[in-house]
N, C-alpha and C. Protein backbone atom coordinates (compact mmCIF):
# COMPACT_ATOMS: atom_id res chain seq x y z
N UNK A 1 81.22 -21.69 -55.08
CA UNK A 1 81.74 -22.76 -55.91
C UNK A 1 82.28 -23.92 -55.07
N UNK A 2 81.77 -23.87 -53.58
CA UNK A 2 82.75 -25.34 -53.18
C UNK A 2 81.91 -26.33 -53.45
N UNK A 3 80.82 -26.38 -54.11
CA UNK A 3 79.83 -27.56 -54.30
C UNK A 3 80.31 -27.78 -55.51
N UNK A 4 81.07 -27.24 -56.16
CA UNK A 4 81.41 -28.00 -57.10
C UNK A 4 83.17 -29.11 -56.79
N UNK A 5 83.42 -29.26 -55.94
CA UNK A 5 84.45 -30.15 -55.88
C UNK A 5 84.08 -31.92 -55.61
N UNK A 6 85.16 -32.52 -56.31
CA UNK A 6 84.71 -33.65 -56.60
C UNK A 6 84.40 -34.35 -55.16
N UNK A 7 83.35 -35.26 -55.02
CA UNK A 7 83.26 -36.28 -53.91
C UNK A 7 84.52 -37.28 -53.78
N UNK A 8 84.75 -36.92 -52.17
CA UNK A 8 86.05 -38.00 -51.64
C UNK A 8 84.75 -39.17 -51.06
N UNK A 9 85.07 -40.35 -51.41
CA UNK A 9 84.73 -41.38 -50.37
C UNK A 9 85.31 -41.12 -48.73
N UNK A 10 83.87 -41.65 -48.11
CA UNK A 10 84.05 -41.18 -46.99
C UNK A 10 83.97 -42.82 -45.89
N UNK A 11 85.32 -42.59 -45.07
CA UNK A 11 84.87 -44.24 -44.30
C UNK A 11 83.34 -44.35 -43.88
N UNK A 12 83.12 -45.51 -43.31
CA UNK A 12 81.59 -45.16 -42.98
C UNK A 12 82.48 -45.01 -41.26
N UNK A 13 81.22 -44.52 -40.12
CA UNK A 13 81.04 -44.11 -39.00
C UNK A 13 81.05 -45.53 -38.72
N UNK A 14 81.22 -45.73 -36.89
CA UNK A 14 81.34 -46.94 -36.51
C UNK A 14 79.61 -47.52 -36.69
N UNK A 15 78.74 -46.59 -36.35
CA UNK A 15 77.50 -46.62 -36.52
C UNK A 15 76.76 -47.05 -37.04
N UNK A 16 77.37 -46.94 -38.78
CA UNK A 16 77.42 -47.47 -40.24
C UNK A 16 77.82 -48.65 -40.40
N UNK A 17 79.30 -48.94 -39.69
CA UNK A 17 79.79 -50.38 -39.67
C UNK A 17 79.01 -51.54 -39.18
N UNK A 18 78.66 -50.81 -38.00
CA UNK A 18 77.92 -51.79 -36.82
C UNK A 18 76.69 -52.28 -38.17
N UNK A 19 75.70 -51.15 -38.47
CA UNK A 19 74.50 -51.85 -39.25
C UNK A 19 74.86 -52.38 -40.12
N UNK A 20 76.13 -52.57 -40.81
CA UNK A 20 76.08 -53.28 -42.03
C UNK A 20 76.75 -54.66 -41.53
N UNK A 21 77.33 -54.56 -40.81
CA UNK A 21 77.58 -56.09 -40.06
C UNK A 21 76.64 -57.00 -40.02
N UNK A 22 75.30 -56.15 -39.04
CA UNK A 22 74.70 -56.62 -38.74
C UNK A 22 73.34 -57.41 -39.47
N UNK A 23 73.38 -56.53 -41.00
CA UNK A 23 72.69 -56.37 -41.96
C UNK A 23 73.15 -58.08 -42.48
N UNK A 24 74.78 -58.36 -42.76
CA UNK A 24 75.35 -59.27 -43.42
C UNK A 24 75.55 -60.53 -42.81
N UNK A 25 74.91 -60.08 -41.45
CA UNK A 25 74.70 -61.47 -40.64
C UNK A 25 73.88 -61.96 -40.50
N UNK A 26 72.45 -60.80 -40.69
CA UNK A 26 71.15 -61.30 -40.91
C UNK A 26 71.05 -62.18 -42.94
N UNK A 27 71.68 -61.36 -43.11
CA UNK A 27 71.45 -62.32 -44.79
C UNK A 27 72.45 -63.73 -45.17
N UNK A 28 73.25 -63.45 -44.50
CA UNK A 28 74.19 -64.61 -44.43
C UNK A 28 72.96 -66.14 -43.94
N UNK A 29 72.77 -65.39 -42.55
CA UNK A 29 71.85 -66.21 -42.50
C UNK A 29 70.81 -66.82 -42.85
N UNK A 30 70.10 -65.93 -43.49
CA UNK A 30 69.15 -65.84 -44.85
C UNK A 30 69.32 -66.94 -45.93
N UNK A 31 70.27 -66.56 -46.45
CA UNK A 31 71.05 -67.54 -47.77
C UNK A 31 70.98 -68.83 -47.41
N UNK A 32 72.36 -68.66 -45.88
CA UNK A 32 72.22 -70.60 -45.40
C UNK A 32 71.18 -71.19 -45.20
N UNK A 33 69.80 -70.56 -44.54
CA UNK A 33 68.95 -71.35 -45.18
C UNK A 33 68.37 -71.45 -45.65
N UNK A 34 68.31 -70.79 -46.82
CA UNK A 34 68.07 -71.19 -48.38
C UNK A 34 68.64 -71.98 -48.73
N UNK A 35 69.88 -71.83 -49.02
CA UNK A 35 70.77 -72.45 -49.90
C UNK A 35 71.28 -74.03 -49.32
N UNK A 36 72.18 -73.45 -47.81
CA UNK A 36 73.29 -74.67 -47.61
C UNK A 36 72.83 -74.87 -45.93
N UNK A 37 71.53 -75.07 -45.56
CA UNK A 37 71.37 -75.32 -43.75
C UNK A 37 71.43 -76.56 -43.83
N UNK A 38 71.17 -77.59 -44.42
CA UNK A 38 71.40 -79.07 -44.08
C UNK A 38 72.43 -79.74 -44.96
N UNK A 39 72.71 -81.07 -44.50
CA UNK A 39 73.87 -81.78 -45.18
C UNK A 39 73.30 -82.80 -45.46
N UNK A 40 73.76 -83.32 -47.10
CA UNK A 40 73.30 -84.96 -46.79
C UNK A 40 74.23 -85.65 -46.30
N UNK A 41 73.91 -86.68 -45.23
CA UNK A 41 74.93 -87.51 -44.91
C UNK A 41 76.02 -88.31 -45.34
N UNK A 42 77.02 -88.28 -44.82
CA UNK A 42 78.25 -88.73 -45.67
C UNK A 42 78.77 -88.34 -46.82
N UNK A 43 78.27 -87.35 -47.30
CA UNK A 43 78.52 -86.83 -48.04
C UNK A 43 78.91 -85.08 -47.80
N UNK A 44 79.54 -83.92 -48.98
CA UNK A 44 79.57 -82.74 -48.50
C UNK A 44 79.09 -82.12 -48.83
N UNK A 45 78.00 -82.60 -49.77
CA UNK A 45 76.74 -81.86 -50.07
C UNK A 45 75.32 -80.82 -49.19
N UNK A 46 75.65 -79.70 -49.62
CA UNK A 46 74.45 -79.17 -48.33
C UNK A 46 73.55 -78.43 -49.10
N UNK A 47 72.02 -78.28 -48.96
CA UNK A 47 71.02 -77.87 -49.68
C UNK A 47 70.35 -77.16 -48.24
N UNK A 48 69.56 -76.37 -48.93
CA UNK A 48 68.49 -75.23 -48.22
C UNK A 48 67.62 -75.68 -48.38
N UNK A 49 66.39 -74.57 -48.06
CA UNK A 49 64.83 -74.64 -47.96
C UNK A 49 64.43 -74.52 -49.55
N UNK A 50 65.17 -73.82 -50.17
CA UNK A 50 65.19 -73.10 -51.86
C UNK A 50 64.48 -75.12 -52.33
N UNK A 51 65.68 -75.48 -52.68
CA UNK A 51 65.45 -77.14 -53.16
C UNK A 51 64.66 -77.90 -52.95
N UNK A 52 64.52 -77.60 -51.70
CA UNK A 52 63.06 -78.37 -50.76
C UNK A 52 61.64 -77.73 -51.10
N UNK A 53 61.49 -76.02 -50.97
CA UNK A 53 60.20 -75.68 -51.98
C UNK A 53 60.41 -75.68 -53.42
N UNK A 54 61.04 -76.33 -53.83
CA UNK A 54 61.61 -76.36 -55.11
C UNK A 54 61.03 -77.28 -55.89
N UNK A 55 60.91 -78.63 -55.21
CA UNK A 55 60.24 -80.12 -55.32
C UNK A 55 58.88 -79.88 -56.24
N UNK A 56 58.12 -78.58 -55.14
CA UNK A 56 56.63 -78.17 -55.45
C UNK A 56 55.71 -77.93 -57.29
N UNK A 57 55.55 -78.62 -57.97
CA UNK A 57 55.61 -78.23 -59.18
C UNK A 57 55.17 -76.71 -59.51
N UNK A 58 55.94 -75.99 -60.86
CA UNK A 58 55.13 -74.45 -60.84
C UNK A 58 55.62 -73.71 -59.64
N UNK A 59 54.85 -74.00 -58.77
CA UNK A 59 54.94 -73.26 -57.50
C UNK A 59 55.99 -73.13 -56.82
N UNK A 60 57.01 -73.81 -56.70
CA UNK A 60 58.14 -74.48 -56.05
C UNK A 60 58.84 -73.04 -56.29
N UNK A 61 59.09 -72.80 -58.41
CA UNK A 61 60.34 -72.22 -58.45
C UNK A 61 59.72 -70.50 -57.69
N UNK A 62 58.49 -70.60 -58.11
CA UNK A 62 58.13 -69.23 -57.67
C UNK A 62 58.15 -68.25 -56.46
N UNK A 63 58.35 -69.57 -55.72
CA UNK A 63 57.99 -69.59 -53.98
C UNK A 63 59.89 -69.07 -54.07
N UNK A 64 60.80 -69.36 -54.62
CA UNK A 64 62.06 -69.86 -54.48
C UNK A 64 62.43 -68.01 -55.16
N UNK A 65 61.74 -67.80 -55.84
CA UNK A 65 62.00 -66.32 -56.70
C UNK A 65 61.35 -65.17 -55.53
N UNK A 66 60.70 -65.42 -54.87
CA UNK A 66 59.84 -64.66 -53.73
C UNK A 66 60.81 -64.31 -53.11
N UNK A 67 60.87 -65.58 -51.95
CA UNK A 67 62.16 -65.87 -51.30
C UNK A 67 63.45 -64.96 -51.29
N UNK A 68 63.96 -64.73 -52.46
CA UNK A 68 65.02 -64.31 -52.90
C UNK A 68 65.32 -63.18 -53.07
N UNK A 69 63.89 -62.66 -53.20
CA UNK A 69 63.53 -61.06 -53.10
C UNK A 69 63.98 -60.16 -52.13
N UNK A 70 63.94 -60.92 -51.32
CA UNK A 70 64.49 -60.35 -49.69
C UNK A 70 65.60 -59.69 -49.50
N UNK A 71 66.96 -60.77 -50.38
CA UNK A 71 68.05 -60.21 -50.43
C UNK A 71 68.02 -59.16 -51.51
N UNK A 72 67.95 -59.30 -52.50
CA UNK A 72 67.65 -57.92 -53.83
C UNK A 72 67.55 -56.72 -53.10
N UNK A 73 66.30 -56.61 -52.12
CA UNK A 73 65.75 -55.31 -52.06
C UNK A 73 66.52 -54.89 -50.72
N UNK A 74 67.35 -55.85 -49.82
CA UNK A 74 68.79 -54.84 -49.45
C UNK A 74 69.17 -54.41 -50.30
N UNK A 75 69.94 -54.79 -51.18
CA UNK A 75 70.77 -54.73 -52.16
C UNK A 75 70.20 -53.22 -52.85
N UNK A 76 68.95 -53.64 -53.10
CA UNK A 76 68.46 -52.00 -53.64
C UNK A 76 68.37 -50.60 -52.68
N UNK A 77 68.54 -51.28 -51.44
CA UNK A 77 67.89 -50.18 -50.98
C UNK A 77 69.93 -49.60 -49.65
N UNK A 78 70.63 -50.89 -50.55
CA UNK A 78 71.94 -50.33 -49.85
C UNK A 78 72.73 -49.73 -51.08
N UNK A 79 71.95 -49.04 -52.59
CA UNK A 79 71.99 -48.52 -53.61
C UNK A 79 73.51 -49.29 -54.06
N UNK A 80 73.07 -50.71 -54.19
CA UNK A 80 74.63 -51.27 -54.88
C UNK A 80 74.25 -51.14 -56.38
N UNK A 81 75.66 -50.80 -57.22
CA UNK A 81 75.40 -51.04 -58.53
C UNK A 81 74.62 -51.43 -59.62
N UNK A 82 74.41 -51.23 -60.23
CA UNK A 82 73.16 -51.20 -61.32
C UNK A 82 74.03 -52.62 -62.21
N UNK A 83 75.33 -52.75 -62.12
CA UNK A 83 75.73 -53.93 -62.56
C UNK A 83 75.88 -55.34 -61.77
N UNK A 84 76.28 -54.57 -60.62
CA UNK A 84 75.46 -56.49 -59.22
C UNK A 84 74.28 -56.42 -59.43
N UNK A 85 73.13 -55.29 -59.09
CA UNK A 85 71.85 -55.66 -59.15
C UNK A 85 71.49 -56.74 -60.47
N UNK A 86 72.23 -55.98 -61.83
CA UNK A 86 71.40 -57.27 -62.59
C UNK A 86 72.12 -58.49 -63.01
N UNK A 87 73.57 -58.79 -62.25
CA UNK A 87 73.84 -60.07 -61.54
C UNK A 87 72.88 -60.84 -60.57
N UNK A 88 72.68 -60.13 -59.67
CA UNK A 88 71.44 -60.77 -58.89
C UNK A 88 70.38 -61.53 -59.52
N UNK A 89 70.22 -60.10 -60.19
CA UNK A 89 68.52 -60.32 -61.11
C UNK A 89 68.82 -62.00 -61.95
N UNK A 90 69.56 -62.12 -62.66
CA UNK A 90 70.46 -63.05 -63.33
C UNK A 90 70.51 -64.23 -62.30
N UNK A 91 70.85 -64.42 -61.54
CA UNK A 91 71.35 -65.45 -61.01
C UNK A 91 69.92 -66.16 -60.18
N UNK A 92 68.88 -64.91 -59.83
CA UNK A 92 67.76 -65.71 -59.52
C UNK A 92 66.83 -65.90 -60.73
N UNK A 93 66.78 -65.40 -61.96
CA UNK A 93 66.15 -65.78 -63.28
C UNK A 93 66.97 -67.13 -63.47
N UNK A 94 67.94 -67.20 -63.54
CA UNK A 94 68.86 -68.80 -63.95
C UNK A 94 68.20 -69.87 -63.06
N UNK A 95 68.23 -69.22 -61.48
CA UNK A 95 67.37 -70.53 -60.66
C UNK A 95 66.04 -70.50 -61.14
N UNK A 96 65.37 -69.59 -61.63
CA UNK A 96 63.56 -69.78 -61.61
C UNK A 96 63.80 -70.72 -62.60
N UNK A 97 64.33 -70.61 -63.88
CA UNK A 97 64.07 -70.85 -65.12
C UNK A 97 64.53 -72.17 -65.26
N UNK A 98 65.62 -72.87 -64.71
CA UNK A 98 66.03 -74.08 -64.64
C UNK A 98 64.85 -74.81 -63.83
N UNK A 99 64.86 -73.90 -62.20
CA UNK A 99 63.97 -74.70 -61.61
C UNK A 99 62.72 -74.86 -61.77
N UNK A 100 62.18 -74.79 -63.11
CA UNK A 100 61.11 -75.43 -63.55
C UNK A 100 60.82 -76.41 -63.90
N UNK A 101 62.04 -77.03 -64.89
CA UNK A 101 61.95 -78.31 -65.21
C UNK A 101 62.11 -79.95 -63.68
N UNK A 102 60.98 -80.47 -63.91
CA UNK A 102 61.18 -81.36 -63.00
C UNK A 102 62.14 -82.11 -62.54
N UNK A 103 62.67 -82.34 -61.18
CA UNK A 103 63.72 -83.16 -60.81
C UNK A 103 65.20 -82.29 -60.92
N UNK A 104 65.31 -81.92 -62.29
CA UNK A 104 66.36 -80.77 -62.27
C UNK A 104 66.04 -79.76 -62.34
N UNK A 105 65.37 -79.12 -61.45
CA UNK A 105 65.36 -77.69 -61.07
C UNK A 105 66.25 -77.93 -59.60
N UNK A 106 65.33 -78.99 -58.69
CA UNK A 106 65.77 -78.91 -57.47
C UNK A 106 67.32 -79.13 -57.06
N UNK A 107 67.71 -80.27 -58.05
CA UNK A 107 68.89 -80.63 -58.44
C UNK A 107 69.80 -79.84 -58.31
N UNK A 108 69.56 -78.29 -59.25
CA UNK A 108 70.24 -77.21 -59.91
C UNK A 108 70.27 -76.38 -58.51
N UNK A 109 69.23 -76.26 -57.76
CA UNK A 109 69.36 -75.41 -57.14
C UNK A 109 70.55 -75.48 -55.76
N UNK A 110 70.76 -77.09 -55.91
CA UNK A 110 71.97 -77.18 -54.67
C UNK A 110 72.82 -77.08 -55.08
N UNK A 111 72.82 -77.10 -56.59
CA UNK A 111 74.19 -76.34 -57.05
C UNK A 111 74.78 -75.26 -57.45
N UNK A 112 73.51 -74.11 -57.60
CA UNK A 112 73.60 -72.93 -57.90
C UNK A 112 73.66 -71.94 -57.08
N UNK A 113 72.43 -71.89 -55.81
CA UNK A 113 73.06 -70.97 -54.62
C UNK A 113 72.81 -69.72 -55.17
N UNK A 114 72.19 -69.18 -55.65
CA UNK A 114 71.67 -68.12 -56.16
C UNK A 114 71.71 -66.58 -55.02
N UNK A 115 71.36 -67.34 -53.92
CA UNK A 115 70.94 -66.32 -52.63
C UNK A 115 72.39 -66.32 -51.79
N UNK A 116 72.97 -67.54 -52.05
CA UNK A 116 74.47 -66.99 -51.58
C UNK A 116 75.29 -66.33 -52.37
N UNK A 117 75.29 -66.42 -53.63
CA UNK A 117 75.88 -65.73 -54.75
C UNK A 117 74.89 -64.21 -54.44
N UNK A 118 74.48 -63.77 -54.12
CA UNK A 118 73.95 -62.52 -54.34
C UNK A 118 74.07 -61.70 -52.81
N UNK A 119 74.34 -62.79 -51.49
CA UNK A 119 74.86 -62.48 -50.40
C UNK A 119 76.38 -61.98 -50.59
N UNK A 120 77.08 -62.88 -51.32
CA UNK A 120 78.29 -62.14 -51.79
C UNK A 120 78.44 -61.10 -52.66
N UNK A 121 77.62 -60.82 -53.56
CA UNK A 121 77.85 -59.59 -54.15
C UNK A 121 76.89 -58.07 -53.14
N UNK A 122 76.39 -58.40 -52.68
CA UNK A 122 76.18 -57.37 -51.53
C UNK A 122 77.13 -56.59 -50.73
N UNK A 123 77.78 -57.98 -49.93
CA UNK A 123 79.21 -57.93 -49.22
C UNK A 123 80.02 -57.45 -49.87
N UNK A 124 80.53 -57.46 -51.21
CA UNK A 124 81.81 -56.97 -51.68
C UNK A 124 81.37 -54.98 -52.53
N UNK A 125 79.74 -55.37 -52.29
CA UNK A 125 79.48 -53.73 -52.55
C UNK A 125 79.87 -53.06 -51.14
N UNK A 126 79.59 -53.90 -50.07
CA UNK A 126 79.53 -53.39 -48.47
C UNK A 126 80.65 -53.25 -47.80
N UNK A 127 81.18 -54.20 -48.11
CA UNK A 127 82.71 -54.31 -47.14
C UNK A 127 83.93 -54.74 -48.30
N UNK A 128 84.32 -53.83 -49.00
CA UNK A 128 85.12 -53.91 -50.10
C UNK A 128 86.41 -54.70 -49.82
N UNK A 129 87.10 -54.45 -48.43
CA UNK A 129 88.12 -55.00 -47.87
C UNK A 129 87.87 -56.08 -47.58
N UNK A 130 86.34 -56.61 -47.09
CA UNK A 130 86.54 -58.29 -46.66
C UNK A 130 86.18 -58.86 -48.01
N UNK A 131 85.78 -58.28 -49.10
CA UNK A 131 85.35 -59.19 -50.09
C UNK A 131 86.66 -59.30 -50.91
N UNK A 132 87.45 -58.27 -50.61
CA UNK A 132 88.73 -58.36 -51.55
C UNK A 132 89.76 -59.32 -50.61
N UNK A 133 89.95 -59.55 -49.96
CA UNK A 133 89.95 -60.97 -48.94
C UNK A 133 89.81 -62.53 -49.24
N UNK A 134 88.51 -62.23 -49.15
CA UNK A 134 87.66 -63.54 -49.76
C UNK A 134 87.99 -63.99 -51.23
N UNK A 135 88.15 -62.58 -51.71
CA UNK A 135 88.26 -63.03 -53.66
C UNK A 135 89.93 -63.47 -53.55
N UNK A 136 90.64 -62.98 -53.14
CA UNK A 136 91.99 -63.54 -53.07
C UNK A 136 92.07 -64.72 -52.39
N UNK A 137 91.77 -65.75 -51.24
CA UNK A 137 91.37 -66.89 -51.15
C UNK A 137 90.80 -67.98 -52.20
N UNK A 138 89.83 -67.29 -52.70
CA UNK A 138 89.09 -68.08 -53.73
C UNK A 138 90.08 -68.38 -54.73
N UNK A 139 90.92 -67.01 -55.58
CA UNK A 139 91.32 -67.33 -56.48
C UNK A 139 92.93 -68.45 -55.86
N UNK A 140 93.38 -68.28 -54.84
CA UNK A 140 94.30 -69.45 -54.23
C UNK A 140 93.81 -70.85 -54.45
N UNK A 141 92.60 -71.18 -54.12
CA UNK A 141 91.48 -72.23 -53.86
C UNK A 141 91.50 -73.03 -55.02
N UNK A 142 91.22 -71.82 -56.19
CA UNK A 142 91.09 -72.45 -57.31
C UNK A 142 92.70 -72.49 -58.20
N UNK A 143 93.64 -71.96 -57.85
CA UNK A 143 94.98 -72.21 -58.21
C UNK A 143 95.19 -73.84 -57.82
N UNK A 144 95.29 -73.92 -56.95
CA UNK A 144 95.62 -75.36 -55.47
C UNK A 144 94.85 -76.42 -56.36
N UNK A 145 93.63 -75.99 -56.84
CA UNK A 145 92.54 -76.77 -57.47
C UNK A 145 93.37 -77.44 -59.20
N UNK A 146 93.71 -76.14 -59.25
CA UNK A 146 94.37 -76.40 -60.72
C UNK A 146 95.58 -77.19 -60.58
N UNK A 147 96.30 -76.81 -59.82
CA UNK A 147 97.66 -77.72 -60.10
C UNK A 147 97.51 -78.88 -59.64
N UNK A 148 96.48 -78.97 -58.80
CA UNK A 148 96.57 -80.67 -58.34
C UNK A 148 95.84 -81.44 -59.83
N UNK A 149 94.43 -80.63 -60.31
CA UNK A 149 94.41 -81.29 -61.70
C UNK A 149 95.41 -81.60 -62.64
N UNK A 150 96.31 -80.60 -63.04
CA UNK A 150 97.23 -80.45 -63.64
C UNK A 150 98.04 -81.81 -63.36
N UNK A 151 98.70 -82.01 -62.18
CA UNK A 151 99.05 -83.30 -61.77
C UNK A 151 98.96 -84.50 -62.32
N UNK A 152 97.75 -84.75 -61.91
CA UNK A 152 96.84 -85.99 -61.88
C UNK A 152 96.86 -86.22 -63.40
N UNK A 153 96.26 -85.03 -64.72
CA UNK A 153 96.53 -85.51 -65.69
C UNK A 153 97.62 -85.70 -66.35
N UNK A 154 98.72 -85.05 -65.98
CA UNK A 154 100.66 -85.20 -66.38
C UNK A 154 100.73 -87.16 -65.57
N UNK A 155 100.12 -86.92 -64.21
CA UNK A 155 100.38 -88.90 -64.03
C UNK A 155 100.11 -89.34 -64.71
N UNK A 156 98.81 -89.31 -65.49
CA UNK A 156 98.07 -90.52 -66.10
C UNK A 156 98.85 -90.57 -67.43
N UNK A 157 99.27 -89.16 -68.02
CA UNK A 157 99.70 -89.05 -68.75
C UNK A 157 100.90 -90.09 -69.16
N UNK A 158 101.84 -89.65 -68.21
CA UNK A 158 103.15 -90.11 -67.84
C UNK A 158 102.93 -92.12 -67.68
N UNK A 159 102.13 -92.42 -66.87
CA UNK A 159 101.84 -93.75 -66.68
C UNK A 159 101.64 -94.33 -68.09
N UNK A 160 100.62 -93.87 -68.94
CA UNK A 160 100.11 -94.66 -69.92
C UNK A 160 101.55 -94.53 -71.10
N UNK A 161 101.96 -93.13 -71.30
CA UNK A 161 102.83 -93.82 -72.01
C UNK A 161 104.08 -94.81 -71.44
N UNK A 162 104.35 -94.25 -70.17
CA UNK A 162 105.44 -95.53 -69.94
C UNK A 162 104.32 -96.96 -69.96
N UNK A 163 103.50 -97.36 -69.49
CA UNK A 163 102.74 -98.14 -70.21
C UNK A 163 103.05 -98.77 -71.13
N UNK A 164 102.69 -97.78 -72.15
CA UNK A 164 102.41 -98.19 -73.41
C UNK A 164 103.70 -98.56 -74.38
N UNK A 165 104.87 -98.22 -73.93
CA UNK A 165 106.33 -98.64 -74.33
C UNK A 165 106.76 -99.71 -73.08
N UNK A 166 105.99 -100.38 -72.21
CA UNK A 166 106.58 -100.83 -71.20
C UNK A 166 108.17 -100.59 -70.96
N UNK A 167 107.92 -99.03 -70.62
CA UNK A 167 108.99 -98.63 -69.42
C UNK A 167 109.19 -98.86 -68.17
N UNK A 168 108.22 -99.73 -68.04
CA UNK A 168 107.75 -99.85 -66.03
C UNK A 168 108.72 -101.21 -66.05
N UNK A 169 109.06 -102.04 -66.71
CA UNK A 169 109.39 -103.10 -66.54
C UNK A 169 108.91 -104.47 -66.05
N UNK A 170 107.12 -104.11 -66.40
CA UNK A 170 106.59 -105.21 -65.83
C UNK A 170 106.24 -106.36 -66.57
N UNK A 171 106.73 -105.98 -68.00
CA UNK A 171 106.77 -107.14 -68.61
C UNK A 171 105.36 -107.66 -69.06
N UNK A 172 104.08 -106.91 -68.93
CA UNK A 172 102.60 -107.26 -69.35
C UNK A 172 102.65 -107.42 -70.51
N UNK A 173 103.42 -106.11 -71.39
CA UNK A 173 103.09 -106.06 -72.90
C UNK A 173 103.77 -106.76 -73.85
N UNK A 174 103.26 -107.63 -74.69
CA UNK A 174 103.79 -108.33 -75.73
C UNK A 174 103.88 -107.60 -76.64
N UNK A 175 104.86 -107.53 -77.69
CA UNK A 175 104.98 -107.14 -78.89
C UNK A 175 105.24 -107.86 -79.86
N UNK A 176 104.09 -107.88 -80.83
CA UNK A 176 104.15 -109.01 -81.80
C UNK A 176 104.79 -107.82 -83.57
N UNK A 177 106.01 -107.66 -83.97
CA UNK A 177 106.36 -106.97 -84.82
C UNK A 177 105.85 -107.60 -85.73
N UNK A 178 105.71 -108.25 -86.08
CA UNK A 178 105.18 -108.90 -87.31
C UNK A 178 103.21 -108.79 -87.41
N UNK A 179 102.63 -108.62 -86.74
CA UNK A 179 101.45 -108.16 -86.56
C UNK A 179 101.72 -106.72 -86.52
N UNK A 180 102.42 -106.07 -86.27
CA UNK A 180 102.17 -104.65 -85.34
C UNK A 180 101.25 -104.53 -83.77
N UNK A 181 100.88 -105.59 -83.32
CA UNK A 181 99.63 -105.36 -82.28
C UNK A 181 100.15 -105.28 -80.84
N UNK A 182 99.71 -105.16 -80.25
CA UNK A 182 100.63 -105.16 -78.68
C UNK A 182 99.60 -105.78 -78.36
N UNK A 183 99.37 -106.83 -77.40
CA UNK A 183 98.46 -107.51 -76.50
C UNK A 183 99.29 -107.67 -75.26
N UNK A 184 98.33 -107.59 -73.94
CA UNK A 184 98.44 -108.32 -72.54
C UNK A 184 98.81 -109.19 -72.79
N UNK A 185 99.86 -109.95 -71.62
CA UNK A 185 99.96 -111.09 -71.79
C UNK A 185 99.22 -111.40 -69.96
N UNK A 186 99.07 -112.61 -69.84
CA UNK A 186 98.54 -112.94 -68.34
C UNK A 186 99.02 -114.65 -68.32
N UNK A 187 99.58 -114.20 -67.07
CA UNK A 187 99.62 -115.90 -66.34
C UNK A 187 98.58 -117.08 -66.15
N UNK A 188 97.36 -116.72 -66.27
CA UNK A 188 96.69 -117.01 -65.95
C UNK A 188 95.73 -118.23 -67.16
């Protein structure tokens, strides 16, 4: 009866570590250039090879679904979840299917990242500790993200109505009570 006791997770061997490192450096690499190997200038926009065979009519998105295959069948064959796998599956059906339509497929695809999105869900099947890392960053990223929005619309907020009661004291707004209307006034 000891085959019947439950399975402990077992660390992996350094052995294990080493190949999956090495595995996530080869796809990392993979992705970037797909996805993000060049920049457009002056700008922080970065697109892959994906966008560029993407252009190709028909053929473009297909070449781009091929492509992509590469990472999947780690993924299958490092037996991750049956629920990332059809995230994956998902996220390169979203690029085929957009990237059909002309002009915005290619468009879509520098913004979608399909092969880096599926590089990360590999990683967080693989290295649970660096992806739980990464996901706590992100969600900081997007906190930082929020309150500075948050901000910006409480200013505008705040501006227009002092504005709009000229609280600022600048003296622009006329108030005609007998109309009800507020108009600019200008020196000019």
């Amino acid at each position: 009866m000891a085959d019947s006791q439950p399975l402990r997770p077992t660390l992996p061997t350094e052995a294990e570590r080493k190949e999956r490192e090495e595995l996530m450096a080869r796809l990392d690499n993979w992705a970037t250039n797909m996805d993000a190997r060049f920049r457009i200038p002056f700008t922080p926009i970065r697109f892959g090879l994906d966008p560029v065979v993407g252009i190709i009519p028909a053929l473009g998105p297909v070449l781009g679904v091929l492509l992509s295959v590469y990472i999947f069948g780690a993924a299958f064959r490092h037996k991750l979840p049956l629920r990332s796998m059809a995230r994956m599956v998902s996220n390169i059906a979203i690029e085929f299917i957009v990237g059909l339509i002309p002009v915005l497929g290619p468009m879509f695809d520098v913004y979608w990242r399909a092969n880096i999105k599926n590089v990360d869900l590999l990683r967080e099947h693989l290295t649970p500790e660096v992806a739980a890392r990464e996901k706590k960053q992100k969600r900081l990223l997007r906190l930082r993200q929020l309150g500075l929005l948050l901000m910006v619309v409480a200013s505008v907020v705040l501006v227009t109505y002092l504005w709009q009661n000229d609280r600022l004291g600048l003296g622009l707004l006329s108030r005609d009570p007998s109309a009800g209307r507020v108009e600019l006034q200008s020196d000019y």
